[in-house]
C-alpha atoms as a PDB file:
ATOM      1  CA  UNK A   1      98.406  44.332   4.612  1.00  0.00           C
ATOM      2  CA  UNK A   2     101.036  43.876   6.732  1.00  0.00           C
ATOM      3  CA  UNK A   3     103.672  45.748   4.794  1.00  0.00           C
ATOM      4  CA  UNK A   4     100.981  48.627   4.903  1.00  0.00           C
ATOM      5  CA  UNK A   5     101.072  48.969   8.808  1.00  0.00           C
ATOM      6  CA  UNK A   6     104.955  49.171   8.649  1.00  0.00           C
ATOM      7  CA  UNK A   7     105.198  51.375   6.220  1.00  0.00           C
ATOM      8  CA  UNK A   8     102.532  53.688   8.279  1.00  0.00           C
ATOM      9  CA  UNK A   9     104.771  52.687  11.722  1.00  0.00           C
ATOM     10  CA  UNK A  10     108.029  53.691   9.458  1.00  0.00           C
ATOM     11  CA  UNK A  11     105.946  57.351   8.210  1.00  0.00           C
ATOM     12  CA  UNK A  12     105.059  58.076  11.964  1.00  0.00           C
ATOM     13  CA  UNK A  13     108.616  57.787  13.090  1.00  0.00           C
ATOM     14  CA  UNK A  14     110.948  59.005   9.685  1.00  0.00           C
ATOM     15  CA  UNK A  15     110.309  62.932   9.585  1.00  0.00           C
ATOM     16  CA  UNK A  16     111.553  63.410   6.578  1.00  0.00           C
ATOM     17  CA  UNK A  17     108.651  61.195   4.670  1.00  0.00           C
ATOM     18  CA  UNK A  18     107.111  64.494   5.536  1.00  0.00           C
ATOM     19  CA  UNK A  19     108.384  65.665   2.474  1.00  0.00           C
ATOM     20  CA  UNK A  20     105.760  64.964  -0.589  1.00  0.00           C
ATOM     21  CA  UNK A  21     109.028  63.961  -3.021  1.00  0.00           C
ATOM     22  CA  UNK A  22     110.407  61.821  -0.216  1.00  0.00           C
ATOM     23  CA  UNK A  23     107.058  60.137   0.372  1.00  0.00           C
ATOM     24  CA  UNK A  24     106.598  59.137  -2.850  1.00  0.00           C
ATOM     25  CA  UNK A  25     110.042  57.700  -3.592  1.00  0.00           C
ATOM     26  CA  UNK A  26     109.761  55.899  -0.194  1.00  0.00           C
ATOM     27  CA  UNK A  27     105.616  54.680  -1.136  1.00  0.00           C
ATOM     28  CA  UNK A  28     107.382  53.604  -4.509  1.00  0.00           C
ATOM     29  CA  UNK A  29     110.101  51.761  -3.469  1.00  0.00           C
ATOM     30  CA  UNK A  30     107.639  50.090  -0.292  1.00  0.00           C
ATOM     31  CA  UNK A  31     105.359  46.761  -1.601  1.00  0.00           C
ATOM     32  CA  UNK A  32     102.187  47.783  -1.233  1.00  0.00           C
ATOM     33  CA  UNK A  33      98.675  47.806  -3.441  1.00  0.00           C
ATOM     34  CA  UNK A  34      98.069  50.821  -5.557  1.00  0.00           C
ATOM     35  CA  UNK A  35      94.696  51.590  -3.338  1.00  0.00           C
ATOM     36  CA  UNK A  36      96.916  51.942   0.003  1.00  0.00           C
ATOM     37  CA  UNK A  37      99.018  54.100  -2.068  1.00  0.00           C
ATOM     38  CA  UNK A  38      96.886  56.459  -2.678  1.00  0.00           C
ATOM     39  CA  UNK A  39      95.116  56.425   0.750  1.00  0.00           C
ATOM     40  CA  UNK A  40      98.162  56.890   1.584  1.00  0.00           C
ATOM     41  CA  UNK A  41      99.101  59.854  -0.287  1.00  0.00           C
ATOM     42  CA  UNK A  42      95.582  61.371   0.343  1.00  0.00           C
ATOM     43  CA  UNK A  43      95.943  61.061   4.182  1.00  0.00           C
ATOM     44  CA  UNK A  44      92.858  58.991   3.538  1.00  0.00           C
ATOM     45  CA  UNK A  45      92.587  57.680   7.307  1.00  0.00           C
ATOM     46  CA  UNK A  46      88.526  56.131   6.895  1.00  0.00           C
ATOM     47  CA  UNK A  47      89.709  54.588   3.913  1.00  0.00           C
ATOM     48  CA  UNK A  48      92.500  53.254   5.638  1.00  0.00           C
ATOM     49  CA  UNK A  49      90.320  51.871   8.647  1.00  0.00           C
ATOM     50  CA  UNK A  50      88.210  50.253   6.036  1.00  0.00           C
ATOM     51  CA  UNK A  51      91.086  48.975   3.998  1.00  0.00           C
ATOM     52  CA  UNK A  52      92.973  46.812   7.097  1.00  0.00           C
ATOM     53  CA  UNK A  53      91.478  44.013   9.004  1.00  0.00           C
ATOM     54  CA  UNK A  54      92.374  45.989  11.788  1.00  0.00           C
ATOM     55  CA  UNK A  55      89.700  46.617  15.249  1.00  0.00           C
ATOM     56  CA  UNK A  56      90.083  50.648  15.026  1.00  0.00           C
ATOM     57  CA  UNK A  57      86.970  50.324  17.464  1.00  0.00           C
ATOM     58  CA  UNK A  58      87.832  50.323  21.262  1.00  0.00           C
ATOM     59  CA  UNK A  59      85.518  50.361  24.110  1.00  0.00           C
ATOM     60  CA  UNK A  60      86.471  50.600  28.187  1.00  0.00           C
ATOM     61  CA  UNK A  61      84.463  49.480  30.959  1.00  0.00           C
ATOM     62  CA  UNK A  62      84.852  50.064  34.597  1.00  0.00           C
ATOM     63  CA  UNK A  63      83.218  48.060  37.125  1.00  0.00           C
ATOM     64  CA  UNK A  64      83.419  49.148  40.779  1.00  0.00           C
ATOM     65  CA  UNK A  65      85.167  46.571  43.115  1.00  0.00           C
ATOM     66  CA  UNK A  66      83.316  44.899  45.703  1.00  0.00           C
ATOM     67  CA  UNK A  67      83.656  45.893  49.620  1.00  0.00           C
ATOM     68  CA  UNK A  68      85.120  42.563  51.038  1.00  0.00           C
ATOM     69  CA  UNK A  69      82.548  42.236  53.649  1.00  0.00           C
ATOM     70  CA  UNK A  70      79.576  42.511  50.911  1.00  0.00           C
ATOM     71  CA  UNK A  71      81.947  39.757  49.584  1.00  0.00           C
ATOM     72  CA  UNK A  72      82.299  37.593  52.467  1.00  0.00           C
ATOM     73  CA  UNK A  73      78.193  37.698  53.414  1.00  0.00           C
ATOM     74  CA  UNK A  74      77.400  36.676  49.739  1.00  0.00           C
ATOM     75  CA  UNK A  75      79.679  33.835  50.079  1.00  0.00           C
ATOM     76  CA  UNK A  76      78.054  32.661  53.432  1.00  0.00           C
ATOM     77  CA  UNK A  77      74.821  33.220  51.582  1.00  0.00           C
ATOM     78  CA  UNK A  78      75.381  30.802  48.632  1.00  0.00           C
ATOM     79  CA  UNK A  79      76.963  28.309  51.530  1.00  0.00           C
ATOM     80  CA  UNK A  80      73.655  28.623  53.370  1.00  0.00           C
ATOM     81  CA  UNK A  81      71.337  27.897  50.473  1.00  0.00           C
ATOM     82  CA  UNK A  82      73.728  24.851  49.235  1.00  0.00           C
ATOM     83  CA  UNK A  83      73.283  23.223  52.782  1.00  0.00           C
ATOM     84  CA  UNK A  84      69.471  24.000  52.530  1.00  0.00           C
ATOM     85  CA  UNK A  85      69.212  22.639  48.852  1.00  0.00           C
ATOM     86  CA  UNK A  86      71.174  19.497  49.878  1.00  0.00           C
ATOM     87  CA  UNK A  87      69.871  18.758  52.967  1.00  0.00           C
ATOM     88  CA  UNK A  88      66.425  19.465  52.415  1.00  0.00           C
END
């Protein structure tokens, strides 16, 4: 599958496999399966997602950051509770 994500990489950046004759000479010439081919050729971008072991899914999460002093007080906290749990 590899050759298939260069080949995409090389169709993103080569303007002239814009061109329907160029792109097939170019998928032709390129070693890859018949059913990438004509994903390929159909613009078939689901099938393509399903086709590569690639993640396609991406997720972002944004925690807040802490104030330092809420920082500082939790740390004296767990100190606090260690001594207590130790020494009691």
């Amino acid at each position: 599958m590899n050759s298939a994500i260069q080949f995409l990489a090389r169709l993103g950046s080569d303007a002239a496999l814009q061109d329907t004759t160029t792109l097939a000479t170019a998928l032709a010439e390129a070693n890859l399966s018949p059913e990438a081919m004509t994903l390929i050729q159909a613009s078939d971008v689901e099938g393509l997602k399903c086709l590569m072991p690639v993640r396609h899914d991406i997720v972002c999460l944004m925690v807040p950051a802490e104030d330092e002093q809420e920082s500082q007080e939790s740390e004296e906290n767990d100190t606090d509770v260690t001594q207590q749990v130790v020494n009691g």
